[in-house]
PDB file of N, CA and C in Angstrom:
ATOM      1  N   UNK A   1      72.944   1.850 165.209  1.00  0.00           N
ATOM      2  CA  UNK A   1      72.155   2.617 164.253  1.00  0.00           C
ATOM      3  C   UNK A   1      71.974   1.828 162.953  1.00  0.00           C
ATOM      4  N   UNK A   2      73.019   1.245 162.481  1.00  0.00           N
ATOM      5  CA  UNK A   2      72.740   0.848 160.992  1.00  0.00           C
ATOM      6  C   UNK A   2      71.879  -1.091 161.336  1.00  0.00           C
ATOM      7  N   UNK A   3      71.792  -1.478 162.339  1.00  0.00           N
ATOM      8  CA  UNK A   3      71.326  -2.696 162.895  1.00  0.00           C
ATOM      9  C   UNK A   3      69.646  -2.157 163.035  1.00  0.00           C
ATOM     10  N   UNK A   4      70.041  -0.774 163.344  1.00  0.00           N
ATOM     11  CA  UNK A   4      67.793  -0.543 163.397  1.00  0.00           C
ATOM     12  C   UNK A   4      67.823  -0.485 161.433  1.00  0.00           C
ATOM     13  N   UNK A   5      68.004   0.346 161.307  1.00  0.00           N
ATOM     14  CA  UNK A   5      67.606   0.772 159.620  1.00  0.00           C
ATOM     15  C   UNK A   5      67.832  -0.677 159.161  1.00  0.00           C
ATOM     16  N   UNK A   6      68.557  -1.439 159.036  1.00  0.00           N
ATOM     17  CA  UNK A   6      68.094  -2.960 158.563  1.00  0.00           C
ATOM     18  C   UNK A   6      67.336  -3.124 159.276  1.00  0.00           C
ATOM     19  N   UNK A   7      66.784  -3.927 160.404  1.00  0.00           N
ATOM     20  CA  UNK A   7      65.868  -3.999 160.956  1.00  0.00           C
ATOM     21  C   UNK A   7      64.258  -3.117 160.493  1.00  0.00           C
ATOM     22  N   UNK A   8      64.698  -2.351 160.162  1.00  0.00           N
ATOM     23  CA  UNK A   8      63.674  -1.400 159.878  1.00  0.00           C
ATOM     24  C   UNK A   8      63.352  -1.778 158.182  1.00  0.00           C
ATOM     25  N   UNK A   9      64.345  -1.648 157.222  1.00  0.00           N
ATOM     26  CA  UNK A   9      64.103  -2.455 155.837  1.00  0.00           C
ATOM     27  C   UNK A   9      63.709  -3.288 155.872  1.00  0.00           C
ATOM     28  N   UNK A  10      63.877  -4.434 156.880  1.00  0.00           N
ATOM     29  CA  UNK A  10      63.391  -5.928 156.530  1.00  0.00           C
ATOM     30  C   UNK A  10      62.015  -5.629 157.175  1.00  0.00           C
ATOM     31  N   UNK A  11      61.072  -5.215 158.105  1.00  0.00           N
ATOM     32  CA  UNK A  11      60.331  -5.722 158.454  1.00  0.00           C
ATOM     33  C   UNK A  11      58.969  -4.487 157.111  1.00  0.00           C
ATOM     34  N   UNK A  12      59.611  -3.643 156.413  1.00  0.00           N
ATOM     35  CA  UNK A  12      59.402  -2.354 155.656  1.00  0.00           C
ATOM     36  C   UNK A  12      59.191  -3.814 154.143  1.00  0.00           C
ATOM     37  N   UNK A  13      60.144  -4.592 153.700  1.00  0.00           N
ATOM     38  CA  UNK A  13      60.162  -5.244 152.783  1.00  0.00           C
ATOM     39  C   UNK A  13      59.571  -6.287 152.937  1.00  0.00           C
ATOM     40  N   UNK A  14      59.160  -6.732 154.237  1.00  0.00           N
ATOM     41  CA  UNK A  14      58.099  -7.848 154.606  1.00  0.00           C
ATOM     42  C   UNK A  14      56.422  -7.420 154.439  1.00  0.00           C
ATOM     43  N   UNK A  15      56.602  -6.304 155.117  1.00  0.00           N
ATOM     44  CA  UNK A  15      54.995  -5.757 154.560  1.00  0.00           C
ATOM     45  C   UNK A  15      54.759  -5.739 153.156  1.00  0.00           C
ATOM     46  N   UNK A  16      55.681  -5.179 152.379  1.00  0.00           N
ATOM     47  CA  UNK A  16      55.424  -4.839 151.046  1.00  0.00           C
ATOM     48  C   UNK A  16      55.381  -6.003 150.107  1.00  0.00           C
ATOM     49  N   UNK A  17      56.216  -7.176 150.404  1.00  0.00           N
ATOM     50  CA  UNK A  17      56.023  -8.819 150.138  1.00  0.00           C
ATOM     51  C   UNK A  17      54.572  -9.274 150.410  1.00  0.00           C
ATOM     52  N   UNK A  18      54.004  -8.735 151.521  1.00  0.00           N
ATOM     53  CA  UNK A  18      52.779  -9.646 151.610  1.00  0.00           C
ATOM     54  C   UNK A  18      53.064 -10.510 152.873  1.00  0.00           C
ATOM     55  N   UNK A  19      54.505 -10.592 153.355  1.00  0.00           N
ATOM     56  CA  UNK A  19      55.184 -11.678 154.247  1.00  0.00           C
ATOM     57  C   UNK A  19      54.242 -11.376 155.522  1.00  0.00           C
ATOM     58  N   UNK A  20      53.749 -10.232 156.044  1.00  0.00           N
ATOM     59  CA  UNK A  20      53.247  -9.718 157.147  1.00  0.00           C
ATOM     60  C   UNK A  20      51.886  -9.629 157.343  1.00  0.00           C
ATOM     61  N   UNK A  21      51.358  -9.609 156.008  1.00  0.00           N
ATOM     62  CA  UNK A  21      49.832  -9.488 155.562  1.00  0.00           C
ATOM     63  C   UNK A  21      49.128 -10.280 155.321  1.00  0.00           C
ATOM     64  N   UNK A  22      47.549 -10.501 155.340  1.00  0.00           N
ATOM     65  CA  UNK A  22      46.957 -11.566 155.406  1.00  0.00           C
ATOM     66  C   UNK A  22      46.239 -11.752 154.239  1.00  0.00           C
ATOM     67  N   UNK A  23      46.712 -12.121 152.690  1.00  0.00           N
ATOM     68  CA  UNK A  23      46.285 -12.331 151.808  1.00  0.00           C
ATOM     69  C   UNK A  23      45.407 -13.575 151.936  1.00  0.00           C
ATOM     70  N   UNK A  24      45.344 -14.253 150.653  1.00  0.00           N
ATOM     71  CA  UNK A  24      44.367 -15.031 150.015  1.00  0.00           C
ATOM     72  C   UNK A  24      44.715 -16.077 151.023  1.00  0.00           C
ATOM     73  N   UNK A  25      45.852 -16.899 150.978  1.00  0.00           N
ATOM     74  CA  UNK A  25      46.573 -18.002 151.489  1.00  0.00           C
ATOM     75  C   UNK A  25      47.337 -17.458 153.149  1.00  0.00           C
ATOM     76  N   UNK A  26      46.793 -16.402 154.029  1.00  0.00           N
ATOM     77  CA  UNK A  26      47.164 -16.185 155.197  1.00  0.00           C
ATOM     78  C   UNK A  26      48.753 -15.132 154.945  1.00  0.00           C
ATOM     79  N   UNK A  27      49.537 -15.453 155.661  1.00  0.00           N
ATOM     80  CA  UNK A  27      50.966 -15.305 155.360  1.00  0.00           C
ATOM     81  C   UNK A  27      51.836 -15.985 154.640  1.00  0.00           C
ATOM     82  N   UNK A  28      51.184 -17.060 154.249  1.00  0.00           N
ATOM     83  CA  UNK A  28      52.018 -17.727 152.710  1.00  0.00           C
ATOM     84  C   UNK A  28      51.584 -17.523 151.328  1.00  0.00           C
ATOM     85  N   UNK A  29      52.863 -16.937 150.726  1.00  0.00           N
ATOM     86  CA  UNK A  29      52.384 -16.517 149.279  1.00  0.00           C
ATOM     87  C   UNK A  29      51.667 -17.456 148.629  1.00  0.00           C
ATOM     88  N   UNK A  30      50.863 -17.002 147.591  1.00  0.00           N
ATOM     89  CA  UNK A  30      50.336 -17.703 146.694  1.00  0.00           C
ATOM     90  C   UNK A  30      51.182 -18.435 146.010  1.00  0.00           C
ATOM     91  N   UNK A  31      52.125 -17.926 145.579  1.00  0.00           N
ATOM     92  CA  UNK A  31      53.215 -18.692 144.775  1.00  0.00           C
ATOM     93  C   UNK A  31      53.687 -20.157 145.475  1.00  0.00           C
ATOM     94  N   UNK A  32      53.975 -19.692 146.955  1.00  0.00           N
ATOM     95  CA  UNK A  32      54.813 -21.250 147.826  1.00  0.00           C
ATOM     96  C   UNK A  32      53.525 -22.164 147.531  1.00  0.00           C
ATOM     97  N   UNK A  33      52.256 -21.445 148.348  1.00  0.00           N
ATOM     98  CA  UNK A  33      51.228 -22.410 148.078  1.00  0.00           C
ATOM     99  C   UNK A  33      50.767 -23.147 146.604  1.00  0.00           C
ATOM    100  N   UNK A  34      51.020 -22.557 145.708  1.00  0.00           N
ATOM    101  CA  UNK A  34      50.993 -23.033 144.506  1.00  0.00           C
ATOM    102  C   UNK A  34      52.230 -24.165 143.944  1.00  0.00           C
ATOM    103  N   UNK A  35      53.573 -24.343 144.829  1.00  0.00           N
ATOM    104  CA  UNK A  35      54.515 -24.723 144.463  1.00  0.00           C
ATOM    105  C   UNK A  35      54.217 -26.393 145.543  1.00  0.00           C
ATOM    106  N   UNK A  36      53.140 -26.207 146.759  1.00  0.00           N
ATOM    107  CA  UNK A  36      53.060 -27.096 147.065  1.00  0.00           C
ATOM    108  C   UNK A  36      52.638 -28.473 146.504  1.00  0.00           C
ATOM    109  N   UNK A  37      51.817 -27.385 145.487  1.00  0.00           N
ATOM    110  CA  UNK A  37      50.870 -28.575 144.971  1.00  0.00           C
ATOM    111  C   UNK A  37      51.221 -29.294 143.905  1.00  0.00           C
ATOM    112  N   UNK A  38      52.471 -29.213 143.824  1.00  0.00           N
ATOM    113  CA  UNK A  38      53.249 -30.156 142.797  1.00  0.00           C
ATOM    114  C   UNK A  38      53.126 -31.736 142.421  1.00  0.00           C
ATOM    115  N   UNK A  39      52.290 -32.195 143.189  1.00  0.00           N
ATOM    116  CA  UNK A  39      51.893 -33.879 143.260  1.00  0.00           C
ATOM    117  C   UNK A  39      50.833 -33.603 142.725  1.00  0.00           C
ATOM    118  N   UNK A  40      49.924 -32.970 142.277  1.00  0.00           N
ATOM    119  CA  UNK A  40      48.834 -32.340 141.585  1.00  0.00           C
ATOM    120  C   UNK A  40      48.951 -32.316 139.958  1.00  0.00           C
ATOM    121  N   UNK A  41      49.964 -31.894 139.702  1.00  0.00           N
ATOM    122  CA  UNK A  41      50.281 -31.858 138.314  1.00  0.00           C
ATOM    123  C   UNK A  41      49.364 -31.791 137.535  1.00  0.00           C
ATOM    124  N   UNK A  42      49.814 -33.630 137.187  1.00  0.00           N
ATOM    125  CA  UNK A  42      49.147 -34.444 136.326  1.00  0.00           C
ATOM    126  C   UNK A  42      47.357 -33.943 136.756  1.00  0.00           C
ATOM    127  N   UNK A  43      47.149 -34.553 136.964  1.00  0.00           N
ATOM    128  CA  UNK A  43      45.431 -34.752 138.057  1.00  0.00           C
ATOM    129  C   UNK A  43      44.884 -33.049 137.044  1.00  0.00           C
ATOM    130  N   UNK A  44      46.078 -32.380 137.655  1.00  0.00           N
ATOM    131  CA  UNK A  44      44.809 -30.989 136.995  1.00  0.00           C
ATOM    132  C   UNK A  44      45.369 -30.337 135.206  1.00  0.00           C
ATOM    133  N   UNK A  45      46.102 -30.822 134.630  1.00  0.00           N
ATOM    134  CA  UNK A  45      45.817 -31.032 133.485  1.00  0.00           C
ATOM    135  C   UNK A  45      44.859 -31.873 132.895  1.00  0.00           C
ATOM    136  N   UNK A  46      44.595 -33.141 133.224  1.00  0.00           N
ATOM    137  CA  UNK A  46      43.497 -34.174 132.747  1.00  0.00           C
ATOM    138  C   UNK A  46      42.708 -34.632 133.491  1.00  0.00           C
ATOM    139  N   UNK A  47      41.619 -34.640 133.452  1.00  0.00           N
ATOM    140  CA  UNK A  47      40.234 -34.553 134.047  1.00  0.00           C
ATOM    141  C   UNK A  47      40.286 -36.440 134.540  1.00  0.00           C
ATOM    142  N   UNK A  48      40.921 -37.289 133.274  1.00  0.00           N
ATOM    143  CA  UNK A  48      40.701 -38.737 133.280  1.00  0.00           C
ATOM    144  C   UNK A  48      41.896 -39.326 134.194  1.00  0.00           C
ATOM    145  N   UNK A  49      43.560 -38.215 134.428  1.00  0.00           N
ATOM    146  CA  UNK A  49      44.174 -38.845 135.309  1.00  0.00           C
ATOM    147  C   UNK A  49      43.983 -39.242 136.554  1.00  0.00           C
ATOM    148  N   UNK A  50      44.171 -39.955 137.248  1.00  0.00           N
ATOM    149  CA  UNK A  50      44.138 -40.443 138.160  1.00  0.00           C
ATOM    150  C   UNK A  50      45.020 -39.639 139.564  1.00  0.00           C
ATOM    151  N   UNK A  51      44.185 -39.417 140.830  1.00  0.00           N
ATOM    152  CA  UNK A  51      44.540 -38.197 141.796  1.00  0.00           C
ATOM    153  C   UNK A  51      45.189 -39.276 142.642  1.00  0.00           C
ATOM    154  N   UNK A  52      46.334 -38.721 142.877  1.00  0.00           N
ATOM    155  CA  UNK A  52      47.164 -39.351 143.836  1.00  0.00           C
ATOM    156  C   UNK A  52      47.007 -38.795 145.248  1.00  0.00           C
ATOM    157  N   UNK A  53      47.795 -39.983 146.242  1.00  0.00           N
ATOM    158  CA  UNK A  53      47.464 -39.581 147.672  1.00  0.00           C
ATOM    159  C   UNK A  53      48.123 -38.100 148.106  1.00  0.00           C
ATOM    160  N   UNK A  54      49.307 -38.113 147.555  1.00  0.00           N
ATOM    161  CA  UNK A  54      49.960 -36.898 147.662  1.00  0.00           C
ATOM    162  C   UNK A  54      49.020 -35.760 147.283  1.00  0.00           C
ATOM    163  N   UNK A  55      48.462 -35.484 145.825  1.00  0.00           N
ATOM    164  CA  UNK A  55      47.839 -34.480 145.628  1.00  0.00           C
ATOM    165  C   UNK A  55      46.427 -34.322 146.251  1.00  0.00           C
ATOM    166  N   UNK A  56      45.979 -35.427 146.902  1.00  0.00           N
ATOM    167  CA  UNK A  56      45.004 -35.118 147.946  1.00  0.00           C
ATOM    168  C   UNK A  56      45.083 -34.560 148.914  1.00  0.00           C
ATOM    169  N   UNK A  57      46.156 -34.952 149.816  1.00  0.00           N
ATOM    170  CA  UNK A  57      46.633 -34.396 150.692  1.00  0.00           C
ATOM    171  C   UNK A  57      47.054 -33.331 150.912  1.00  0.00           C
ATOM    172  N   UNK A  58      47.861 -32.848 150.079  1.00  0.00           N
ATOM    173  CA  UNK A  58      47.752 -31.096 149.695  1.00  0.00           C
ATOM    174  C   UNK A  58      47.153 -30.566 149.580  1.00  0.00           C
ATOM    175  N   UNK A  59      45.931 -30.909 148.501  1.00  0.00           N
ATOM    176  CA  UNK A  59      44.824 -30.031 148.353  1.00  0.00           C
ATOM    177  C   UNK A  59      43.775 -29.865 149.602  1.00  0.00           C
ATOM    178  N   UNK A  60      43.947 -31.084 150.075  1.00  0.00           N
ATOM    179  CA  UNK A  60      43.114 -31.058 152.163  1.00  0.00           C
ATOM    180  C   UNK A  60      43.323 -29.689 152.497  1.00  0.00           C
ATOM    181  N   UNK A  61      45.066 -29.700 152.813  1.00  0.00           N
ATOM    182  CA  UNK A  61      45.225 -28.712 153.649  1.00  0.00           C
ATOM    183  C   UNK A  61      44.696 -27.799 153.011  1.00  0.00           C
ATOM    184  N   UNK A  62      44.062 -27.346 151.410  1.00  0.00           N
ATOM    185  CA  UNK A  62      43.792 -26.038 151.040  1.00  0.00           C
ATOM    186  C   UNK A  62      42.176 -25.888 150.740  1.00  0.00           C
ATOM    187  N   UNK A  63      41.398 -27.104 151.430  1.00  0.00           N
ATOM    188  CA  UNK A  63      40.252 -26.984 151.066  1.00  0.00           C
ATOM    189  C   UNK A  63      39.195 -26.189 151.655  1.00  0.00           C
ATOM    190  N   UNK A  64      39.906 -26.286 153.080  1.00  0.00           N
ATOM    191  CA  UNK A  64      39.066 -25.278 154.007  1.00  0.00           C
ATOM    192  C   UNK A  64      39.084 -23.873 153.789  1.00  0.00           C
ATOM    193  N   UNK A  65      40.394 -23.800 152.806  1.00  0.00           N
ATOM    194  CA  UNK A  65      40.835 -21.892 152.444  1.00  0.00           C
ATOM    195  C   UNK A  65      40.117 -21.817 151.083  1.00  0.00           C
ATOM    196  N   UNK A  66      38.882 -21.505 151.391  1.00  0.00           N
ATOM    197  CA  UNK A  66      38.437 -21.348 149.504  1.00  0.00           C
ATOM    198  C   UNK A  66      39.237 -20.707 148.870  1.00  0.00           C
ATOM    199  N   UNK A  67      39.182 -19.155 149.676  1.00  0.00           N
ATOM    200  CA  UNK A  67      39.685 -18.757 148.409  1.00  0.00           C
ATOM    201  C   UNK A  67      41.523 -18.662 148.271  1.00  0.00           C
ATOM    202  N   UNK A  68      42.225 -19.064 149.154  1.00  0.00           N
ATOM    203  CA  UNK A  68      43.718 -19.895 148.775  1.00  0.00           C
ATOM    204  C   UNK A  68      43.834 -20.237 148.039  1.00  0.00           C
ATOM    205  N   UNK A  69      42.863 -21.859 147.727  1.00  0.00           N
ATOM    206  CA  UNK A  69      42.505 -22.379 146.989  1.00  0.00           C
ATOM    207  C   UNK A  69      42.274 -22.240 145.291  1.00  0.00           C
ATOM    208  N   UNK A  70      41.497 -21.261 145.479  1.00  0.00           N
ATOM    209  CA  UNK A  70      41.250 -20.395 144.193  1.00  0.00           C
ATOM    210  C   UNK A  70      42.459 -19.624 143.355  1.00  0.00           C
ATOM    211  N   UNK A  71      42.995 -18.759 144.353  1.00  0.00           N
ATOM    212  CA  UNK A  71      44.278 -17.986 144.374  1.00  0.00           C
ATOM    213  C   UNK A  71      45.374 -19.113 143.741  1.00  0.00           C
ATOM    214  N   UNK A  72      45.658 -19.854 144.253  1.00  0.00           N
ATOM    215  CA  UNK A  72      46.245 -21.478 143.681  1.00  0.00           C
ATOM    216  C   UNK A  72      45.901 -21.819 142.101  1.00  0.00           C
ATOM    217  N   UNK A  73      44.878 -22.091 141.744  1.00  0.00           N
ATOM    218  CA  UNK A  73      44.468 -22.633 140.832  1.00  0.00           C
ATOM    219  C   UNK A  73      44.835 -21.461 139.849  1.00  0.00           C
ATOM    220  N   UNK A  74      44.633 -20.590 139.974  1.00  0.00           N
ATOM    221  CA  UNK A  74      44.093 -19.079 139.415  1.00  0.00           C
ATOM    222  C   UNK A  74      45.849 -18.480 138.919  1.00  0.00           C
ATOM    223  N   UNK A  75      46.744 -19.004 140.081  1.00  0.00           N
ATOM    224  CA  UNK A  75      47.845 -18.012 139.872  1.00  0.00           C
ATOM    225  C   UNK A  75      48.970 -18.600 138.541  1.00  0.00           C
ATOM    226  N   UNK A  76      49.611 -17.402 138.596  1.00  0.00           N
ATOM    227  CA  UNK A  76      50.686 -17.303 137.558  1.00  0.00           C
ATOM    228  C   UNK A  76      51.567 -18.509 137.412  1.00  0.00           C
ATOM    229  N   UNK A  77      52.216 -19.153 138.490  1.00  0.00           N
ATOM    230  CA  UNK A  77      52.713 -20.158 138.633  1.00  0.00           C
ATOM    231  C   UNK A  77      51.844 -21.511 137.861  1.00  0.00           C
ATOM    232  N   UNK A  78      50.814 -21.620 138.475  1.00  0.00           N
ATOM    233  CA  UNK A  78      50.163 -22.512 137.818  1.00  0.00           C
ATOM    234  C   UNK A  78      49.698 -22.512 136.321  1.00  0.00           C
ATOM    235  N   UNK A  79      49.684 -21.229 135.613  1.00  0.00           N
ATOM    236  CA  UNK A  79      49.222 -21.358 134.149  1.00  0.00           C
ATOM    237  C   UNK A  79      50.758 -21.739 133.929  1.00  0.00           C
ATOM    238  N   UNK A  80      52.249 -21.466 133.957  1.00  0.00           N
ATOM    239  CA  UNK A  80      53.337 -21.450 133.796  1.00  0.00           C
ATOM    240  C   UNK A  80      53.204 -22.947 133.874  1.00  0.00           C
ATOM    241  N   UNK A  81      53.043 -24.045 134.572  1.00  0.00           N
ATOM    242  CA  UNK A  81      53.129 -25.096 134.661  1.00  0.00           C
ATOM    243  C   UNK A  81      51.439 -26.267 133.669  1.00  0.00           C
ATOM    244  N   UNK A  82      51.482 -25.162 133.564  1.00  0.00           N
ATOM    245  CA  UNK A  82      50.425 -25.666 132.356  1.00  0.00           C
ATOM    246  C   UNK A  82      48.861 -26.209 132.791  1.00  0.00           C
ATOM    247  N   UNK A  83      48.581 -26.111 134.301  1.00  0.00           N
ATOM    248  CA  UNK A  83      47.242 -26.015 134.427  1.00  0.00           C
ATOM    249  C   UNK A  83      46.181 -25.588 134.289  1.00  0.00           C
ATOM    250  N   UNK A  84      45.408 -26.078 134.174  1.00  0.00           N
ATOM    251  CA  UNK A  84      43.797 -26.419 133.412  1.00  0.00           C
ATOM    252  C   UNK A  84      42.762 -25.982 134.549  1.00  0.00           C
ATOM    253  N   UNK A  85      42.798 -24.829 135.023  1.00  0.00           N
ATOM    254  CA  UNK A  85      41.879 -24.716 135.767  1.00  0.00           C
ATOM    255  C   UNK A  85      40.582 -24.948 135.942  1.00  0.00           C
ATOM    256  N   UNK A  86      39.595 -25.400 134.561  1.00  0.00           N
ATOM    257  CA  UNK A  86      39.269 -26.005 134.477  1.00  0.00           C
ATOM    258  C   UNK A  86      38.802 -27.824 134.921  1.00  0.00           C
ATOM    259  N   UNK A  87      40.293 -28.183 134.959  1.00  0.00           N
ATOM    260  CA  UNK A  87      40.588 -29.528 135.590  1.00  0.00           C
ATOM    261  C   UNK A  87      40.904 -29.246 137.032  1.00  0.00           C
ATOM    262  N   UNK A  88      41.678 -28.740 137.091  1.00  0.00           N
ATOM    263  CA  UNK A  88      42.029 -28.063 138.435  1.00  0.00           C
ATOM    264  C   UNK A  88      40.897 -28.242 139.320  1.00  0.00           C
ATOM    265  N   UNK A  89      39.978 -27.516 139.704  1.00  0.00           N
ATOM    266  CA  UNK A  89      38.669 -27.360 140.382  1.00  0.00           C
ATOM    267  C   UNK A  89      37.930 -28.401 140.407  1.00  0.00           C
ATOM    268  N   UNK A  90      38.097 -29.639 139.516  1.00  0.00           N
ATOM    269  CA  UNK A  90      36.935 -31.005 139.860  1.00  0.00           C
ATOM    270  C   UNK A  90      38.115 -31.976 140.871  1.00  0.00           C
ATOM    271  N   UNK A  91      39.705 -31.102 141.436  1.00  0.00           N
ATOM    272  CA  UNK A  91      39.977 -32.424 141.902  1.00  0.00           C
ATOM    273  C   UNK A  91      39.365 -32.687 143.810  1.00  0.00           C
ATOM    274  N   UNK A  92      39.539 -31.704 144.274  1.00  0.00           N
ATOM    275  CA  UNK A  92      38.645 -32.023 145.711  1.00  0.00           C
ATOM    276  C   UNK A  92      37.663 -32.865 145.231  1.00  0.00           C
ATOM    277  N   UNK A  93      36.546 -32.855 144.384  1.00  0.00           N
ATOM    278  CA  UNK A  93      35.471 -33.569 144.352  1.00  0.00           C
ATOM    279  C   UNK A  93      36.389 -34.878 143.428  1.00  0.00           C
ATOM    280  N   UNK A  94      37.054 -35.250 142.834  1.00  0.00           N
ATOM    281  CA  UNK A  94      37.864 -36.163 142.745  1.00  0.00           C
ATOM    282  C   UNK A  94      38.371 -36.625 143.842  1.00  0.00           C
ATOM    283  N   UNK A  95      39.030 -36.175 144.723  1.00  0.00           N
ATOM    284  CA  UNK A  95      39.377 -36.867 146.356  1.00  0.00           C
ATOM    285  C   UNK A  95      38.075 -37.224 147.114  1.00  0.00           C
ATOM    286  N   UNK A  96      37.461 -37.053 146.340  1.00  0.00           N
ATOM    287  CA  UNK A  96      35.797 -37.388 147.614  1.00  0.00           C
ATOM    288  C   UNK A  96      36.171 -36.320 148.972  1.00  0.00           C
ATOM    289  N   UNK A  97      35.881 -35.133 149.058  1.00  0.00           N
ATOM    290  CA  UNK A  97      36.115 -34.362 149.828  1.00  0.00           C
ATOM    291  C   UNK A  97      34.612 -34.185 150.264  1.00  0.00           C
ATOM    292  N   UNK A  98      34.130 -34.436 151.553  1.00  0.00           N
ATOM    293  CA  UNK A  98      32.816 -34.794 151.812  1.00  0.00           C
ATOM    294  C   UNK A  98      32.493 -33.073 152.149  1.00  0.00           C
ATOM    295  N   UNK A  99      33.801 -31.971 152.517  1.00  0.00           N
ATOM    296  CA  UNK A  99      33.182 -30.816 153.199  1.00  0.00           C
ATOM    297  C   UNK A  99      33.919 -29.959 152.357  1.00  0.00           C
ATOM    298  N   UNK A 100      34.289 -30.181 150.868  1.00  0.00           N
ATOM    299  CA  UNK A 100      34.582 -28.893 150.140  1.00  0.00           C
ATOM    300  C   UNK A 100      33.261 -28.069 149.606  1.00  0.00           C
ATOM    301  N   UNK A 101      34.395 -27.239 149.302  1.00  0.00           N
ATOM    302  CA  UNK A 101      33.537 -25.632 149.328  1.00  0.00           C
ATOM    303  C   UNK A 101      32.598 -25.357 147.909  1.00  0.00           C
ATOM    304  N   UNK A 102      31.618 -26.752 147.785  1.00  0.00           N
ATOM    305  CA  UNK A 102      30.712 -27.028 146.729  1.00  0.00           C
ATOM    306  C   UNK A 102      30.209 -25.793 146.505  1.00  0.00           C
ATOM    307  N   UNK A 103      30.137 -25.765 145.213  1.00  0.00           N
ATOM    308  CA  UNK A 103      29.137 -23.733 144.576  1.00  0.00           C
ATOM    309  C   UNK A 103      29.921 -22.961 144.688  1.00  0.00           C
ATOM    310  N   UNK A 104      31.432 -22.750 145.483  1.00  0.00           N
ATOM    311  CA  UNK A 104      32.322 -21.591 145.226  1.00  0.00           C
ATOM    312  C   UNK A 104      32.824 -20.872 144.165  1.00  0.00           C
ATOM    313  N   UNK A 105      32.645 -19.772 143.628  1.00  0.00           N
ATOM    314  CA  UNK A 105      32.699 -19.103 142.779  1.00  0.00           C
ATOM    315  C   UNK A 105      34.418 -18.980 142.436  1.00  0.00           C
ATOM    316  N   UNK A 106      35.308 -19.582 141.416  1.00  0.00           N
ATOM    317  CA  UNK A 106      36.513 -19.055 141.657  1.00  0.00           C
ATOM    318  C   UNK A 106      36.795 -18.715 140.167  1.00  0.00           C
ATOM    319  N   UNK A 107      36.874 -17.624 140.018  1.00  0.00           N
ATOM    320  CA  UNK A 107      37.170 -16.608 138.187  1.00  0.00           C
ATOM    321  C   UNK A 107      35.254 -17.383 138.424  1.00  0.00           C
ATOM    322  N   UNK A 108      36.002 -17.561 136.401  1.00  0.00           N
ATOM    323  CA  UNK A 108      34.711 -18.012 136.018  1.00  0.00           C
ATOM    324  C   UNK A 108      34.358 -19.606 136.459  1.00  0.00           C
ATOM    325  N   UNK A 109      34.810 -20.191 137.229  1.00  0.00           N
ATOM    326  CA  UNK A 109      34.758 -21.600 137.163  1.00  0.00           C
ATOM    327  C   UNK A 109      33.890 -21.507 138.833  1.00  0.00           C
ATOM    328  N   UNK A 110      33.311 -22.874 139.013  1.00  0.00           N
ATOM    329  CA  UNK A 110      32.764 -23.217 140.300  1.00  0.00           C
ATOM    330  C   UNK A 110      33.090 -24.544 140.468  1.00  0.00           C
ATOM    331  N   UNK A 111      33.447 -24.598 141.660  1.00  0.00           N
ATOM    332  CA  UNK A 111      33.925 -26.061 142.127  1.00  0.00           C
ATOM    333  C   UNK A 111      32.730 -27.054 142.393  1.00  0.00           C
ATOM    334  N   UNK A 112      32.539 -28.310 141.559  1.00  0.00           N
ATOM    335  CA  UNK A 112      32.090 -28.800 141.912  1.00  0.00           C
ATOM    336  C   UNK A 112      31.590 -29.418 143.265  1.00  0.00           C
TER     337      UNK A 112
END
């Protein structure tokens, strides 16, 4: 009995997490996805730094998810770490991303 009612809390506290649900970024929070992009940093505070392979590569995997993507740029984590969403959004077209999601609407900004 007390093995269902846990059982029953955790999968009760997984829905309510988002863990079960198909937000912006699928079943991974915005937050992890935002924590991926830590090789990014630099690149999306300053428009003139230079995008590393790492933060390309991350941002790949999030280019096909517009709005992940967006959700990313957009979230709490990332103003906390001091990004420029602004900067943020020109770096796919900084990686030469031949099939990002050009004209996407994310807040007020559009990705080049």
């Amino acid at each position: 009995m007390a093995l269902a009612k846990s059982l029953c809390f955790l999968v009760l506290l997984g829905v309510i997490m988002g863990v079960y649900g198909d937000g912006e970024c699928g079943n991974t929070p915005v937050e992890k996805a935002a924590l991926a992009m830590a090789p990014c940093a630099q690149a999306a505070q300053d428009k003139t730094a230079p995008v590393s392979s790492g933060c390309c590569d991350s941002i790949k995997k999030l280019s096909n998810q517009k709005e992940c993507l967006c959700a990313v740029m957009l979230s709490k984590i990332a103003q906390a770490a001091g990004i420029k969403p602004e900067v943020a959004i020109t770096i796919p077209k900084r990686c030469n991303f031949q099939n990002r999601p050009v004209g996407y609407q994310c807040g007020a900004y559009t990705l080049p």
